[in-house]
ModelCIF file with pLDDT and N, C-alpha, C, O atoms, coordinates in Angstrom:
data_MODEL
#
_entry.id   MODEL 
#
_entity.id                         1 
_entity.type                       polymer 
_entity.pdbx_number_of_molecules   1 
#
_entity_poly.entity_id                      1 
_entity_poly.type                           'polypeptide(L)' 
_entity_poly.nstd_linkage                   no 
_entity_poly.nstd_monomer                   no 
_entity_poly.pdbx_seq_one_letter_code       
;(UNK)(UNK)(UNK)(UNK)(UNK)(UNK)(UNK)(UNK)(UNK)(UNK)(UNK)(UNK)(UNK)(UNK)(UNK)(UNK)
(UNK)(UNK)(UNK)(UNK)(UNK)(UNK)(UNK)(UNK)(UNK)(UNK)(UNK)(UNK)(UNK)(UNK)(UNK)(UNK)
(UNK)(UNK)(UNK)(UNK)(UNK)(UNK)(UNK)(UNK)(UNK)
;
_entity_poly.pdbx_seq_one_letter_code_can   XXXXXXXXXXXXXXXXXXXXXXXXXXXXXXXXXXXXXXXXX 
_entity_poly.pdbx_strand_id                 A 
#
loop_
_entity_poly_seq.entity_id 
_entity_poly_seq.num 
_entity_poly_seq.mon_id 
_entity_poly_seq.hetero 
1 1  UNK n 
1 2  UNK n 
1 3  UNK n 
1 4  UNK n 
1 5  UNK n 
1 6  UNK n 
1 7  UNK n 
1 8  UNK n 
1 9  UNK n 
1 10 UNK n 
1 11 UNK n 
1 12 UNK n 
1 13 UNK n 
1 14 UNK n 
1 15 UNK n 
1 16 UNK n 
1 17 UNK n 
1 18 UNK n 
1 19 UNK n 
1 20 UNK n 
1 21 UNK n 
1 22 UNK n 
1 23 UNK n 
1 24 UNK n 
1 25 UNK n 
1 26 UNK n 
1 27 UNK n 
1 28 UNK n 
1 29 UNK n 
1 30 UNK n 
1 31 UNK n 
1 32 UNK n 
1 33 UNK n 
1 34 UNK n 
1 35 UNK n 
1 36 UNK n 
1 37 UNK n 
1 38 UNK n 
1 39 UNK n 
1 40 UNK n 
1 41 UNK n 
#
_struct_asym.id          A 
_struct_asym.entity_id   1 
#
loop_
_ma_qa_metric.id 
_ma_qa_metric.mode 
_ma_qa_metric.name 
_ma_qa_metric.software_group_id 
_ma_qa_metric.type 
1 global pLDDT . pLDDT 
2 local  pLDDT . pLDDT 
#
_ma_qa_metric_global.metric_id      1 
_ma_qa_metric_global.metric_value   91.44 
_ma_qa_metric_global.model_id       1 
_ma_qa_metric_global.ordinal_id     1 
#
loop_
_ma_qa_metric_local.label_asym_id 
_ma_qa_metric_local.label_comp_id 
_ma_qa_metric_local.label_seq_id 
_ma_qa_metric_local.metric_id 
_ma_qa_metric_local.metric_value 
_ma_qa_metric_local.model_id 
_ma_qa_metric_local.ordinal_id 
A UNK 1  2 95.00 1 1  
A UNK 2  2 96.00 1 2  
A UNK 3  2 96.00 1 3  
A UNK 4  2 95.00 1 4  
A UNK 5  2 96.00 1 5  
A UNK 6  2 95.00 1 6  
A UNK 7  2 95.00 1 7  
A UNK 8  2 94.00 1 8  
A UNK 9  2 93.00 1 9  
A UNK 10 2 91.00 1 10 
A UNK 11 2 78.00 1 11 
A UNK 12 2 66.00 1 12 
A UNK 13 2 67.00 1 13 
A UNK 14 2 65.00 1 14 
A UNK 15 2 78.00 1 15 
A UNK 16 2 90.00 1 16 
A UNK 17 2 90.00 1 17 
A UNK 18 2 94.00 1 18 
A UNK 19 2 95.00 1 19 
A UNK 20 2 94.00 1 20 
A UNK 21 2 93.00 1 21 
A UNK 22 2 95.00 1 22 
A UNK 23 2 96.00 1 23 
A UNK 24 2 94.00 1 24 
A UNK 25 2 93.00 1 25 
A UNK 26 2 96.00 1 26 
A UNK 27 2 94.00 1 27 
A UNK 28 2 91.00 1 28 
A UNK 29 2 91.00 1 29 
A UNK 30 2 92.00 1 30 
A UNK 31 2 94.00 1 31 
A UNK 32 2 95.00 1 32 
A UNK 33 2 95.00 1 33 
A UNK 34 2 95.00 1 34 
A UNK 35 2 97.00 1 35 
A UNK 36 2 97.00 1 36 
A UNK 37 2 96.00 1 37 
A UNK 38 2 96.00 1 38 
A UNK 39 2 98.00 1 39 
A UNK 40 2 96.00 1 40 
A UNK 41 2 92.00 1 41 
#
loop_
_atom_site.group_PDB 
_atom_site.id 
_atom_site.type_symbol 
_atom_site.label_atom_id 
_atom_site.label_alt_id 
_atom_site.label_comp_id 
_atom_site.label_asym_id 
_atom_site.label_entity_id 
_atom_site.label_seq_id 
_atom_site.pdbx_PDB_ins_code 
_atom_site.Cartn_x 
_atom_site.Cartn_y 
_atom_site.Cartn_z 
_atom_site.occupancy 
_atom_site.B_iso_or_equiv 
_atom_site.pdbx_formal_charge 
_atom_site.auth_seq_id 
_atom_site.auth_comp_id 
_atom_site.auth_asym_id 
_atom_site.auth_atom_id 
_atom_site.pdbx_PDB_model_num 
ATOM 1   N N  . UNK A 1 1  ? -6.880  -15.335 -7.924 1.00 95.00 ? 1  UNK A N  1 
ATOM 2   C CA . UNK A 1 1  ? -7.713  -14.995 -6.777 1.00 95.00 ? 1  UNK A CA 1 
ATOM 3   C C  . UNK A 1 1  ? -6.843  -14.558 -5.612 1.00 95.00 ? 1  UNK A C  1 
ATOM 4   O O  . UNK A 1 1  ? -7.109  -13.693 -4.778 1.00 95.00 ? 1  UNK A O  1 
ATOM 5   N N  . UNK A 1 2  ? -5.826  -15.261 -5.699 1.00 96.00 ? 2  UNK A N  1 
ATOM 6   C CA . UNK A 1 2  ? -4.849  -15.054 -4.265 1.00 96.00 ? 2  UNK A CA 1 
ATOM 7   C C  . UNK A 1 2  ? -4.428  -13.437 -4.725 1.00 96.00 ? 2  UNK A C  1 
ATOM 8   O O  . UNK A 1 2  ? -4.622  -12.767 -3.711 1.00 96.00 ? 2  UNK A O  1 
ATOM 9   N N  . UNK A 1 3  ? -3.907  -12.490 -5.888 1.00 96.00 ? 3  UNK A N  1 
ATOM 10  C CA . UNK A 1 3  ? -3.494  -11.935 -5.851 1.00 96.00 ? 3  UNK A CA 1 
ATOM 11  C C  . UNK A 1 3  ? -4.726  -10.862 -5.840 1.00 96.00 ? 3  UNK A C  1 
ATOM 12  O O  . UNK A 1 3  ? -4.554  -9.876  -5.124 1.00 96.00 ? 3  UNK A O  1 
ATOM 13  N N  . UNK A 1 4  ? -5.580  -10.929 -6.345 1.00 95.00 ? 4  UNK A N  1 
ATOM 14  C CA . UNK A 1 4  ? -7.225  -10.219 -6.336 1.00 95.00 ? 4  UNK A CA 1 
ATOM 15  C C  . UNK A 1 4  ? -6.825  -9.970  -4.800 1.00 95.00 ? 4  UNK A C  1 
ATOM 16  O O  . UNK A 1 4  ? -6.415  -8.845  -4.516 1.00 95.00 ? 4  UNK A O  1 
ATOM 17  N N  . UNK A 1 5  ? -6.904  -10.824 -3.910 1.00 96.00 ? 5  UNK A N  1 
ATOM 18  C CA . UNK A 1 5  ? -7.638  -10.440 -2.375 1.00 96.00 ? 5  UNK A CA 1 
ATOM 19  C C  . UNK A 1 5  ? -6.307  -9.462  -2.207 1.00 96.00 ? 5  UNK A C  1 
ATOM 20  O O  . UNK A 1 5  ? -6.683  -8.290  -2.245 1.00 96.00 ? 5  UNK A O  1 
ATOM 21  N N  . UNK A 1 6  ? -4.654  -9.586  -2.007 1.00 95.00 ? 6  UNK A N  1 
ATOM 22  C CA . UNK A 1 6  ? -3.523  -9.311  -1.777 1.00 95.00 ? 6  UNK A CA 1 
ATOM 23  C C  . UNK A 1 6  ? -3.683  -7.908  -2.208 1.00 95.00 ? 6  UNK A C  1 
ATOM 24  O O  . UNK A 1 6  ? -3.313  -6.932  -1.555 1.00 95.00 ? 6  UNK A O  1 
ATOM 25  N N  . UNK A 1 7  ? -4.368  -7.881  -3.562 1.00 95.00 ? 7  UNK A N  1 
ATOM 26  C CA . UNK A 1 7  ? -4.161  -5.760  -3.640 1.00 95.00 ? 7  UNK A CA 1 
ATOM 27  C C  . UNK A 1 7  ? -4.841  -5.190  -2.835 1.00 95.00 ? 7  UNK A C  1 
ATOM 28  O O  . UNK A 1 7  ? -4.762  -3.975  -3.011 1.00 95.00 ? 7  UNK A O  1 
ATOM 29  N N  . UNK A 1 8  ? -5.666  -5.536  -1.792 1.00 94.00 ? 8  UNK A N  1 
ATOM 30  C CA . UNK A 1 8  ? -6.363  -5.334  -0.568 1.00 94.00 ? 8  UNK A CA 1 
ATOM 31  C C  . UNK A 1 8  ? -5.577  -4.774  -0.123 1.00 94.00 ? 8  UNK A C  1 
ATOM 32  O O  . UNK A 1 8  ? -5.886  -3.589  -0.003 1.00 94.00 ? 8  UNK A O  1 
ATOM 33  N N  . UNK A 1 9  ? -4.216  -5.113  0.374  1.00 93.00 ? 9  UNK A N  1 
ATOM 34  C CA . UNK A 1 9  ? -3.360  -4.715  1.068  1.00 93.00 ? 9  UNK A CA 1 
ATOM 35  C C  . UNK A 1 9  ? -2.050  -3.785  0.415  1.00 93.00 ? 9  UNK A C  1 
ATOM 36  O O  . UNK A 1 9  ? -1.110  -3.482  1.150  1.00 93.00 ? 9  UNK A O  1 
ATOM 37  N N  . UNK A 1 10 ? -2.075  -3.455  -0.719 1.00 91.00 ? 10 UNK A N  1 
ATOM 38  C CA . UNK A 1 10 ? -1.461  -2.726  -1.432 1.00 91.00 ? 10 UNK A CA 1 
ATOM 39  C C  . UNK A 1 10 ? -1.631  -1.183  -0.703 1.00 91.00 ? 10 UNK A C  1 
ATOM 40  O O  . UNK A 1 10 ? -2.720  -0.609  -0.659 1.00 91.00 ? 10 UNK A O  1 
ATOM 41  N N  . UNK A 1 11 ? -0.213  -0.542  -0.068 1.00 78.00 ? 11 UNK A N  1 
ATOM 42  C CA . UNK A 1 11 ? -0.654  0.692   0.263  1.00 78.00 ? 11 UNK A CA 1 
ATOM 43  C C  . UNK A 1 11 ? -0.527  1.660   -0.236 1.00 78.00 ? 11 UNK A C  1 
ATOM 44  O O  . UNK A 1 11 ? -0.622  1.521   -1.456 1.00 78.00 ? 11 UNK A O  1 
ATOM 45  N N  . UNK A 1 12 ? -0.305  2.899   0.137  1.00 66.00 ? 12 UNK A N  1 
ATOM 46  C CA . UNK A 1 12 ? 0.207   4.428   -0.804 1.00 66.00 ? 12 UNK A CA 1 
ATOM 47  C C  . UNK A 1 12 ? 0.884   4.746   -1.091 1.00 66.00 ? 12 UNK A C  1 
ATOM 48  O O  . UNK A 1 12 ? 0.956   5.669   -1.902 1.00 66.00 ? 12 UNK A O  1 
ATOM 49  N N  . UNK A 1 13 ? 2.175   3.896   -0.357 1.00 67.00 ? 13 UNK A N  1 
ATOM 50  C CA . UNK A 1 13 ? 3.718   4.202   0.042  1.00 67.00 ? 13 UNK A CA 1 
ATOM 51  C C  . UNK A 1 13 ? 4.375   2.638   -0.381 1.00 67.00 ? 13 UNK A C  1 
ATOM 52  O O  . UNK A 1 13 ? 3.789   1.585   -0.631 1.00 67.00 ? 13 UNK A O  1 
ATOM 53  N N  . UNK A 1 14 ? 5.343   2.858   -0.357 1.00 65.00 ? 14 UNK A N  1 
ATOM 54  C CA . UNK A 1 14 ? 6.212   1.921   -0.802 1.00 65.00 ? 14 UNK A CA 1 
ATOM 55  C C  . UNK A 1 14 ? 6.802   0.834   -0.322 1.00 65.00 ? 14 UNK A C  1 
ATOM 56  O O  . UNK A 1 14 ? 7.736   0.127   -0.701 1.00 65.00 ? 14 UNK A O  1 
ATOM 57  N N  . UNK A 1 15 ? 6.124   0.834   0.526  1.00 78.00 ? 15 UNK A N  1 
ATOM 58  C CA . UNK A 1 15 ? 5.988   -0.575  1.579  1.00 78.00 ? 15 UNK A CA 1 
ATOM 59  C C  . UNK A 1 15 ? 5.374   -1.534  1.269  1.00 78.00 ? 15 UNK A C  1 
ATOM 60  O O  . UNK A 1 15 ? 4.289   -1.346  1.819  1.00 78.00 ? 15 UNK A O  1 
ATOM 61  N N  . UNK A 1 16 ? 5.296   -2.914  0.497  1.00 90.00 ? 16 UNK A N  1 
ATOM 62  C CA . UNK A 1 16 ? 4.298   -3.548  0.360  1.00 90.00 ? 16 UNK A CA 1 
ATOM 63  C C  . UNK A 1 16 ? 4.609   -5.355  1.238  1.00 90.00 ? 16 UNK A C  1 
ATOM 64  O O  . UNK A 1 16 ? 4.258   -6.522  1.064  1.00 90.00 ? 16 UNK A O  1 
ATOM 65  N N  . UNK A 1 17 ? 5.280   -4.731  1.979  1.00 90.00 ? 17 UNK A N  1 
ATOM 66  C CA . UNK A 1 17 ? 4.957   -6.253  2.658  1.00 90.00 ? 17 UNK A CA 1 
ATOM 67  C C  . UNK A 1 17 ? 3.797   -6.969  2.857  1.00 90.00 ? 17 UNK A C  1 
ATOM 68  O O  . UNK A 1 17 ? 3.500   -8.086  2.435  1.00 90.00 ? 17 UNK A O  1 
ATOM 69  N N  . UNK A 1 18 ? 3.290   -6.346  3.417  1.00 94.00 ? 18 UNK A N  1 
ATOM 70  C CA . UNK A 1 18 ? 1.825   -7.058  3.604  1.00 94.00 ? 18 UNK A CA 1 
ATOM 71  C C  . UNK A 1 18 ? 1.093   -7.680  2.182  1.00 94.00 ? 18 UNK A C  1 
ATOM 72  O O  . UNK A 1 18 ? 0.308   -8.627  2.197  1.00 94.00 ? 18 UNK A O  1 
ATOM 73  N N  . UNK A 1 19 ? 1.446   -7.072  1.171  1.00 95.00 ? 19 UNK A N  1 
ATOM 74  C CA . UNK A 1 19 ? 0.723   -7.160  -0.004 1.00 95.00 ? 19 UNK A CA 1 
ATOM 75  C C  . UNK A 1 19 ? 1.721   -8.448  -0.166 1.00 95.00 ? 19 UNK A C  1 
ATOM 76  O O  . UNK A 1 19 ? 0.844   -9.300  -0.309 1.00 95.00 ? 19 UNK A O  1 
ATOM 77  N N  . UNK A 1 20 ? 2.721   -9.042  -0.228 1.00 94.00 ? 20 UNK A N  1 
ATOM 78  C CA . UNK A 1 20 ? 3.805   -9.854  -0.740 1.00 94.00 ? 20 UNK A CA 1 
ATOM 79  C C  . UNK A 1 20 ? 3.444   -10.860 -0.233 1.00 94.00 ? 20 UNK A C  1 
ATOM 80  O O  . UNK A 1 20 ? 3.228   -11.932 -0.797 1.00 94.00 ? 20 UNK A O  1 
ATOM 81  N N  . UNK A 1 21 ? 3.274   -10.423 1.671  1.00 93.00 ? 21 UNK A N  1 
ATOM 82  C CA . UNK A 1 21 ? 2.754   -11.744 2.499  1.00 93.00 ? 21 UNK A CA 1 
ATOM 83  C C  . UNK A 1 21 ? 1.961   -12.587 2.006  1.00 93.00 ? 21 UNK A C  1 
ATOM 84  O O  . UNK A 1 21 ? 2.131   -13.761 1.678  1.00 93.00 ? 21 UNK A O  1 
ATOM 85  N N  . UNK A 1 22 ? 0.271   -11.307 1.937  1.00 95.00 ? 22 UNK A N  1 
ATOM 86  C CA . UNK A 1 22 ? -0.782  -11.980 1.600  1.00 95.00 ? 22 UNK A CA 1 
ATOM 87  C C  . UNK A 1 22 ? -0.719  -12.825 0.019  1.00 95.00 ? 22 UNK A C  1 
ATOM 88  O O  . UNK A 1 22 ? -1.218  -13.951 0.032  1.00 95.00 ? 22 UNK A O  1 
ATOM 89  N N  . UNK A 1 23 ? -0.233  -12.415 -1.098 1.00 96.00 ? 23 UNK A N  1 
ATOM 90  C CA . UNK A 1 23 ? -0.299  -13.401 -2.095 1.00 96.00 ? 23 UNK A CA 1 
ATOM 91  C C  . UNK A 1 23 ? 0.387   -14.474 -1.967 1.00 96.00 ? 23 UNK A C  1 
ATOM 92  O O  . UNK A 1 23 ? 0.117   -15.428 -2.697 1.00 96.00 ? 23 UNK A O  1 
ATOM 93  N N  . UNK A 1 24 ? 1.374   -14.558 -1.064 1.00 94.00 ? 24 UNK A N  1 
ATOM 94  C CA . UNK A 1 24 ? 2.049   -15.773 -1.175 1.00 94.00 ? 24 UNK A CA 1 
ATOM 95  C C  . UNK A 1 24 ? 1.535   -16.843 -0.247 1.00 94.00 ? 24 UNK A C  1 
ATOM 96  O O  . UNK A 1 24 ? 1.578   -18.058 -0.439 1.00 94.00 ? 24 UNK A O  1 
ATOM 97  N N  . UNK A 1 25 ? 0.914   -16.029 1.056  1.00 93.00 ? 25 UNK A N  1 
ATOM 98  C CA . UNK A 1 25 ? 0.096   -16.530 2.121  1.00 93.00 ? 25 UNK A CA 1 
ATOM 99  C C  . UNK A 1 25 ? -0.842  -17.608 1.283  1.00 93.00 ? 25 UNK A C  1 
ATOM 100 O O  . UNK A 1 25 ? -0.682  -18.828 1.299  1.00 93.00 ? 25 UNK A O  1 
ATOM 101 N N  . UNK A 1 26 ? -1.897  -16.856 0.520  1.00 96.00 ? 26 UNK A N  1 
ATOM 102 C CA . UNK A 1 26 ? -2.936  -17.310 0.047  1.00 96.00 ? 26 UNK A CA 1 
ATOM 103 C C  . UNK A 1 26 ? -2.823  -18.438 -0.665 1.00 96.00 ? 26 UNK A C  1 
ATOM 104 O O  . UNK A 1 26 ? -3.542  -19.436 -0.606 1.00 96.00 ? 26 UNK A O  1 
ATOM 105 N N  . UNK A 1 27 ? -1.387  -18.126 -1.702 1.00 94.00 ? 27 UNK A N  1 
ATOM 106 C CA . UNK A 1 27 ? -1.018  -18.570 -3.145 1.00 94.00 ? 27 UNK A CA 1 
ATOM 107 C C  . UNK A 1 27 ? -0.349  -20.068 -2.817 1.00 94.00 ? 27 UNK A C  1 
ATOM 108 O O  . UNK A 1 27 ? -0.046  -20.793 -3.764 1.00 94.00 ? 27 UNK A O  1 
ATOM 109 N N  . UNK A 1 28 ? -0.111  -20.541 -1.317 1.00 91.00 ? 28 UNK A N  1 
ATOM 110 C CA . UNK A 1 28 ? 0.738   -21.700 -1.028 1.00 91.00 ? 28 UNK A CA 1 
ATOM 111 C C  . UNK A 1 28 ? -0.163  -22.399 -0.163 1.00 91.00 ? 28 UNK A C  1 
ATOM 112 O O  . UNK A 1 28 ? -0.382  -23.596 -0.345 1.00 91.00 ? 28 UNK A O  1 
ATOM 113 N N  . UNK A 1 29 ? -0.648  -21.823 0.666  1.00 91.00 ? 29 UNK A N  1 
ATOM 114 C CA . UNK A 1 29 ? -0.994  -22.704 1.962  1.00 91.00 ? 29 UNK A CA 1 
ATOM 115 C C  . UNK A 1 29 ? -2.496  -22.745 2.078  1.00 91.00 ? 29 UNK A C  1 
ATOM 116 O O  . UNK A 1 29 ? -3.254  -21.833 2.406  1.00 91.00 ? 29 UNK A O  1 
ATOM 117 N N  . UNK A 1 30 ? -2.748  -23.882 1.773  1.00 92.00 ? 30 UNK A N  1 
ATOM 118 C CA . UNK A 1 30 ? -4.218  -24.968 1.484  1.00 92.00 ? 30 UNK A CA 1 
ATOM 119 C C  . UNK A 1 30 ? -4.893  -24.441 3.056  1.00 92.00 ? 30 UNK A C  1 
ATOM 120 O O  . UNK A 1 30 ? -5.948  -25.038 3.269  1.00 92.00 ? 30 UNK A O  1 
ATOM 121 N N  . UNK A 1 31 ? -4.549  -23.564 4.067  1.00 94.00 ? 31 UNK A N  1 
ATOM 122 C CA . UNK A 1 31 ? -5.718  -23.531 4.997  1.00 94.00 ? 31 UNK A CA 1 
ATOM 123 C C  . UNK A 1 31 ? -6.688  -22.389 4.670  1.00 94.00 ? 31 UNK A C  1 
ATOM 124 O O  . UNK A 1 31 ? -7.616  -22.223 5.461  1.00 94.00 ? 31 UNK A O  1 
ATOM 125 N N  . UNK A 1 32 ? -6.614  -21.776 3.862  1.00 95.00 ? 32 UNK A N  1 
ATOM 126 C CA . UNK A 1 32 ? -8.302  -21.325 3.591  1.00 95.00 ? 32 UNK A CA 1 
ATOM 127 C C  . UNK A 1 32 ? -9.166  -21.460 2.640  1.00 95.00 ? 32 UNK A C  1 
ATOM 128 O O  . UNK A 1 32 ? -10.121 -20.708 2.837  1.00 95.00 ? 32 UNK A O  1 
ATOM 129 N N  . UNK A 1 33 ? -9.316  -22.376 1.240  1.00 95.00 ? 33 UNK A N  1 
ATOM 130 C CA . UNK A 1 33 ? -9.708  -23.007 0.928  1.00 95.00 ? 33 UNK A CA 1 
ATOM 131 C C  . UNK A 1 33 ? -10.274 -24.380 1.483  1.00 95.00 ? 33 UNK A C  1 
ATOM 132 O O  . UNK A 1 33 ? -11.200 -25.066 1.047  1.00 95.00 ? 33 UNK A O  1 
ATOM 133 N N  . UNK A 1 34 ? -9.002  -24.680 3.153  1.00 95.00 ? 34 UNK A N  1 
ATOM 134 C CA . UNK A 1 34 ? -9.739  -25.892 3.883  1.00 95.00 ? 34 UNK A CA 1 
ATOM 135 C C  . UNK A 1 34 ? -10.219 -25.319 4.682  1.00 95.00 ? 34 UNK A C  1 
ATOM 136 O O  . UNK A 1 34 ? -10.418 -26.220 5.498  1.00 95.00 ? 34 UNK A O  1 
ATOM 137 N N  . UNK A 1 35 ? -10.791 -23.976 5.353  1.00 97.00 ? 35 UNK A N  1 
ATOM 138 C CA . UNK A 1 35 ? -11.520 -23.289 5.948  1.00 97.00 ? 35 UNK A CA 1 
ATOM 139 C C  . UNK A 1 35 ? -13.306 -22.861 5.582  1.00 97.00 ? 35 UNK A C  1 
ATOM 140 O O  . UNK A 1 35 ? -14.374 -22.713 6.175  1.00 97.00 ? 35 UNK A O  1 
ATOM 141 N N  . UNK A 1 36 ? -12.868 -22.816 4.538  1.00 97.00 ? 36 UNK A N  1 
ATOM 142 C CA . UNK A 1 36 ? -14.170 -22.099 3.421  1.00 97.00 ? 36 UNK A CA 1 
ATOM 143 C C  . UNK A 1 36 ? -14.173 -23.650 3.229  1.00 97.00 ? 36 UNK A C  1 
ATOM 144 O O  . UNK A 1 36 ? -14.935 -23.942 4.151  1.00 97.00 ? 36 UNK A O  1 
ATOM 145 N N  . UNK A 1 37 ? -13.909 -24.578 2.779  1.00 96.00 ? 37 UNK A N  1 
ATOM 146 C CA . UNK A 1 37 ? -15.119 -26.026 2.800  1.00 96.00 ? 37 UNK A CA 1 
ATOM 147 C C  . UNK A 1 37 ? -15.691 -26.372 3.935  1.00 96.00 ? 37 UNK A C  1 
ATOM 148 O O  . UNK A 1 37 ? -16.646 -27.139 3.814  1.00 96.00 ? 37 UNK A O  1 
ATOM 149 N N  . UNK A 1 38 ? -15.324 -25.954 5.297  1.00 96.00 ? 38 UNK A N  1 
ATOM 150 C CA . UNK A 1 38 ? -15.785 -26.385 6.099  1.00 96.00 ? 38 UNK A CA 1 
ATOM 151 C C  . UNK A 1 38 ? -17.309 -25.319 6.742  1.00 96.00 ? 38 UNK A C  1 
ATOM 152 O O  . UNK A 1 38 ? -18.466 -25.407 7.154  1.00 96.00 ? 38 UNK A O  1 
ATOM 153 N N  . UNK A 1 39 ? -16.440 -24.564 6.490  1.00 98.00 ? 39 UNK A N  1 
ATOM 154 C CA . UNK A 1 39 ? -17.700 -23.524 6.812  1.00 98.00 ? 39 UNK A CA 1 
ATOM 155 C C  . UNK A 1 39 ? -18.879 -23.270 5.984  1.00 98.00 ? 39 UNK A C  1 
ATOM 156 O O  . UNK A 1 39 ? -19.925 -22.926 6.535  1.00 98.00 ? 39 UNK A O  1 
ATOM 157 N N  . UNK A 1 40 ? -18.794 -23.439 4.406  1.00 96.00 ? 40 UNK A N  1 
ATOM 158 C CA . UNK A 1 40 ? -19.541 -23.396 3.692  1.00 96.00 ? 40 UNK A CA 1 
ATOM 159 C C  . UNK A 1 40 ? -20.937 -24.205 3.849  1.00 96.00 ? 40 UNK A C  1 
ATOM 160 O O  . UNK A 1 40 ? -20.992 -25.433 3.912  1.00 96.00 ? 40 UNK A O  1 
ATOM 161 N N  . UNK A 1 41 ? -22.298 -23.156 3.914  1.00 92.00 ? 41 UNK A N  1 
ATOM 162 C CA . UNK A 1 41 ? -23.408 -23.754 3.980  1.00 92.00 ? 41 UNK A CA 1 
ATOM 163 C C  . UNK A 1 41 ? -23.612 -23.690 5.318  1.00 92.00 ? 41 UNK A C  1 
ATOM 164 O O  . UNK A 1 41 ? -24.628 -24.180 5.811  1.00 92.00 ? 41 UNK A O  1 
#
C-alpha cells in the first residue's frame, strides 16, 4: 500500500525523490494509519 500511494509521485524525469520519500515515509512511520483511526467514521 505504501508503495501503491508513492507511484503517485513517480515523475517523467529522473528525479524520484519524492517517490523514495513517500514509500519510506509511509512504509516506517505509524502516523497515518494513527491518523486514519482517528478520523475514521
Amino acid at each position: 500500500r505504501a508503495d501503491d500511494i508513492a507511484r503517485a509521485f513517480l515523475p517523467r524525469w529522473y528525479i524520484r525523490y519524492d517517490y523514495y520519500y513517500a514509500r519510506t515515509k509511509l512504509g516506517t512511520d505509524p502516523l497515518y494509519p494513527g491518523v486514519c483511526d482517528v478520523l475514521r467514521g
